[in-house]
Protein backbone atom coordinates (compact mmCIF):
# COMPACT_ATOMS: atom_id res chain seq x y z
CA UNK A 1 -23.92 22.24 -3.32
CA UNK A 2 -23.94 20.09 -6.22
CA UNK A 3 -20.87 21.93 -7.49
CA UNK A 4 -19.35 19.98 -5.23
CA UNK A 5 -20.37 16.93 -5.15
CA UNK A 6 -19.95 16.63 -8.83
CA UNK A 7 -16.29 17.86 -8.31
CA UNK A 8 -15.69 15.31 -5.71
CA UNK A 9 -16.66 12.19 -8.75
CA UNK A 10 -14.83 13.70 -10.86
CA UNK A 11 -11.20 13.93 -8.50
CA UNK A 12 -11.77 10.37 -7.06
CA UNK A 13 -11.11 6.98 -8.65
CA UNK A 14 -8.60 4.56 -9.43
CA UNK A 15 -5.92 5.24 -11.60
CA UNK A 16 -3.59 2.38 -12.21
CA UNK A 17 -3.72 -1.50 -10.78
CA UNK A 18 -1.01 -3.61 -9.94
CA UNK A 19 -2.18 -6.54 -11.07
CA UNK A 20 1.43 -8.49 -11.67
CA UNK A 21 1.63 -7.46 -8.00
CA UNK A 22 -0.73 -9.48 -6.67
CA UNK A 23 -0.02 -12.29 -9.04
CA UNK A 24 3.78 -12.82 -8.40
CA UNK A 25 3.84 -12.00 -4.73
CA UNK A 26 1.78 -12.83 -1.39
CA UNK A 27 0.33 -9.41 0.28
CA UNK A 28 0.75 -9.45 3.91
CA UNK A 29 -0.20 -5.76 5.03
CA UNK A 30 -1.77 -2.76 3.15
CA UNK A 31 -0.55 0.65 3.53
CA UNK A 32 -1.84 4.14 2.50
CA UNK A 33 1.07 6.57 1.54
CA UNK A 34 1.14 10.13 -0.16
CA UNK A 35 3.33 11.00 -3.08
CA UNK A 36 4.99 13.74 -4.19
CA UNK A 37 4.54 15.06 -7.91
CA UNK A 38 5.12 17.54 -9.93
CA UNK A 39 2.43 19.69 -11.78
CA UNK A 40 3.09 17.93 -15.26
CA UNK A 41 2.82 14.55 -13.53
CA UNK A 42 -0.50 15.67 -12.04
CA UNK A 43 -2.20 16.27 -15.63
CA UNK A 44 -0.22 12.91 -17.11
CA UNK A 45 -2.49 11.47 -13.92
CA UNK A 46 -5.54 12.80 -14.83
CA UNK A 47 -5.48 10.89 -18.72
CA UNK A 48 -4.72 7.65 -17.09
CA UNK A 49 -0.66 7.73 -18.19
CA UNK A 50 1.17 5.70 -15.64
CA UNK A 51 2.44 2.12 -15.56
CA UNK A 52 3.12 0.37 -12.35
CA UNK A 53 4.43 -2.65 -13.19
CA UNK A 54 8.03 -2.49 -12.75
CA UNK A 55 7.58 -0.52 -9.74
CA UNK A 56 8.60 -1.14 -6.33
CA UNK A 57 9.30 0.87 -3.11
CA UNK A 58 12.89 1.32 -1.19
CA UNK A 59 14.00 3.07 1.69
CA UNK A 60 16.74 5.73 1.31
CA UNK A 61 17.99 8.14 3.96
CA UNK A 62 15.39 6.93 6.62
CA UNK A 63 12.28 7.94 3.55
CA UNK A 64 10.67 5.71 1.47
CA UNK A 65 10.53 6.29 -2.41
CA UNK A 66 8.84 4.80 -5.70
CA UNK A 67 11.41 3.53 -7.78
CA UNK A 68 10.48 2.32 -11.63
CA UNK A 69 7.13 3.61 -12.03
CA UNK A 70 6.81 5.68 -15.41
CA UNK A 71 4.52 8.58 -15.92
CA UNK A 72 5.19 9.34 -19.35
CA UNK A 73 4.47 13.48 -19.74
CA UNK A 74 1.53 14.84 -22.18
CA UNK A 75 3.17 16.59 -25.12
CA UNK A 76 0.72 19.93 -24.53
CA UNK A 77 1.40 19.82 -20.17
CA UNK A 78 4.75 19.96 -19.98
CA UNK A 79 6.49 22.50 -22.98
CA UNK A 80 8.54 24.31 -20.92
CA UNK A 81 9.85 21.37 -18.25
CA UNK A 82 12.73 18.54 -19.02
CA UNK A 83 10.22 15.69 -18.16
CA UNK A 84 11.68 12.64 -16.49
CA UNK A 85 9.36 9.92 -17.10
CA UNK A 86 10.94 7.54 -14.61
CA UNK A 87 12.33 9.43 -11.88
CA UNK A 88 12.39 8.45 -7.94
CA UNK A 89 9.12 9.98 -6.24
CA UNK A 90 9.38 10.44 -2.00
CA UNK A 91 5.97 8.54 -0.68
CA UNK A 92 4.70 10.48 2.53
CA UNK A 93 4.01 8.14 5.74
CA UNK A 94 4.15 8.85 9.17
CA UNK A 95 7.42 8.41 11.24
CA UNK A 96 5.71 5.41 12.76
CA UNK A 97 4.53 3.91 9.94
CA UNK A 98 8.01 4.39 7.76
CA UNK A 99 9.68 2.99 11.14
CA UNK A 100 7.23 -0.55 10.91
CA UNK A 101 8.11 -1.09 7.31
CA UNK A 102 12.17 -0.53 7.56
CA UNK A 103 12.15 -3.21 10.19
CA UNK A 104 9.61 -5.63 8.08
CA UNK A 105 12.26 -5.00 5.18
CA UNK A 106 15.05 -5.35 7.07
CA UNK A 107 14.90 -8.06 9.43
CA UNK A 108 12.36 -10.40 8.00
CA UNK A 109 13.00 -10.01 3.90
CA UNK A 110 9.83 -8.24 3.09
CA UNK A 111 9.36 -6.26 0.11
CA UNK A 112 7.66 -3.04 -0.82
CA UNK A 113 5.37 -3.02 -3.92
CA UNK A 114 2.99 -0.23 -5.67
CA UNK A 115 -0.88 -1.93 -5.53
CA UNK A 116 -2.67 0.59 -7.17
CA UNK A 117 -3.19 4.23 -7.61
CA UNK A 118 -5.89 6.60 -6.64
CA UNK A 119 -7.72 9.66 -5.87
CA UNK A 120 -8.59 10.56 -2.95
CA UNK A 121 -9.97 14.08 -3.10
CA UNK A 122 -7.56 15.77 -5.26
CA UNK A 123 -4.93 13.57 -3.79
CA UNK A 124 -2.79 11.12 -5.54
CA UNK A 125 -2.52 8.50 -2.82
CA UNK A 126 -0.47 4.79 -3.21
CA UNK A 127 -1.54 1.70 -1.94
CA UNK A 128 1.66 0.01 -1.26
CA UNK A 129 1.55 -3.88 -0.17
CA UNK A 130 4.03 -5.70 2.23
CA UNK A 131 5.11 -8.50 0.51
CA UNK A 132 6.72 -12.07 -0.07
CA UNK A 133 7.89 -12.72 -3.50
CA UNK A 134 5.62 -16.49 -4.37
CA UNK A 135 7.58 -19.73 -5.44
CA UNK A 136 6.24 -21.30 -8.86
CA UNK A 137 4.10 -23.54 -7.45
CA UNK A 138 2.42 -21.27 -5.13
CA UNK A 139 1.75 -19.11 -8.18
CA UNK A 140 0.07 -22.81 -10.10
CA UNK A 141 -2.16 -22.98 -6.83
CA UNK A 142 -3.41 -19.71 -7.25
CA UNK A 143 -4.19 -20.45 -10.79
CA UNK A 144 -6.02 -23.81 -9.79
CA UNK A 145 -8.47 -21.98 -7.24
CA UNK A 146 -9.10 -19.22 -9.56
CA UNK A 147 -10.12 -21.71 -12.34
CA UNK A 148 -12.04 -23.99 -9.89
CA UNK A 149 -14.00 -20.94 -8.39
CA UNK A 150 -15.15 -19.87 -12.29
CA UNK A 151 -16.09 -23.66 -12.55
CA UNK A 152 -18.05 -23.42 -9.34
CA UNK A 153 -19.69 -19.94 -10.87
CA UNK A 154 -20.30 -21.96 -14.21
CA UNK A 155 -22.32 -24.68 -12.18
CA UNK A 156 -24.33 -22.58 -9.97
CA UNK A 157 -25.81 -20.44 -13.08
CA UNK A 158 -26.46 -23.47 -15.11
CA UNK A 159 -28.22 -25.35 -11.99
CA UNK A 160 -30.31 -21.47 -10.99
CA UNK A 161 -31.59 -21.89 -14.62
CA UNK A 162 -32.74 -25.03 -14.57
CA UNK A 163 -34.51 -24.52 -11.63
């Protein structure tokens, strides 16, 4: 029983954030999607190799795939397979789901970006984010809150000590 348990800490986790994601774009909806890898992509996975942040998600032939993201292979995994770091990955949603997001897309300009990857089990799953790319001074704003929250932080633990 513990076997197991200890196995299941192990296989779950986050493996890569998005965080230029969140910064240059406004996140509408969150979706869970599947994705396909290969075994050498698996173990690159496992150290921690990937980088999201030129990623972003398209929809070709009525699928959706991950374009951009780079999984660069370990040098002792992958000996006897022509690694492409960079290649186009098929995400795995339901009919319904991949049916929402072509008509967000298409009809009201919404684009499809990588938030993070994760375990779940010993699935690789991808949060992907509906999105609206942010003007420059929606991206100041966000900077001004962020900075006046700390501030706020900063206050409240100075005023709790002198207390």
């Amino acid at each position: 029983m513990t076997k197991k348990k200890d196995a299941d800490k192990a296989g779950s986790g986050t493996i890569a954030l998005n965080k230029r994601a969140r910064h240059e774009y406004h996140i509408d909806e969150r979706f869970e999607a599947g994705i396909a890898l290969q075994g050498w992509e698996v173990k690159s996975l496992r150290q921690g190799r990937i980088n999201l942040g030129d990623a972003y998600a398209l929809v070709k032939g009525g699928e959706i795939h991950l374009f951009g993201a780079s999984i660069p292979p370990l040098i002792t995994a992958s000996t006897h397979v022509v690694a492409e770091d960079r290649r186009t990955r098929k995400l795995l949603l339901h009919r319904a789901e991949i049916d929402k997001l072509v008509g967000a897309i298409e009809r009201k300009g919404y684009t499809l970006i990588p938030l993070a990857l994760y375990w779940k089990g010993n699935r690789v799953k991808v949060e992907l984010g509906l999105a609206r790319g942010k003007q420059a001074h929606d991206k100041r704003d966000a900077e001004k809150e962020r900075d006046w929250n700390r501030e706020k932080q900063r206050t409240m633990r100075a005023h709790n000590r002198e207390a």
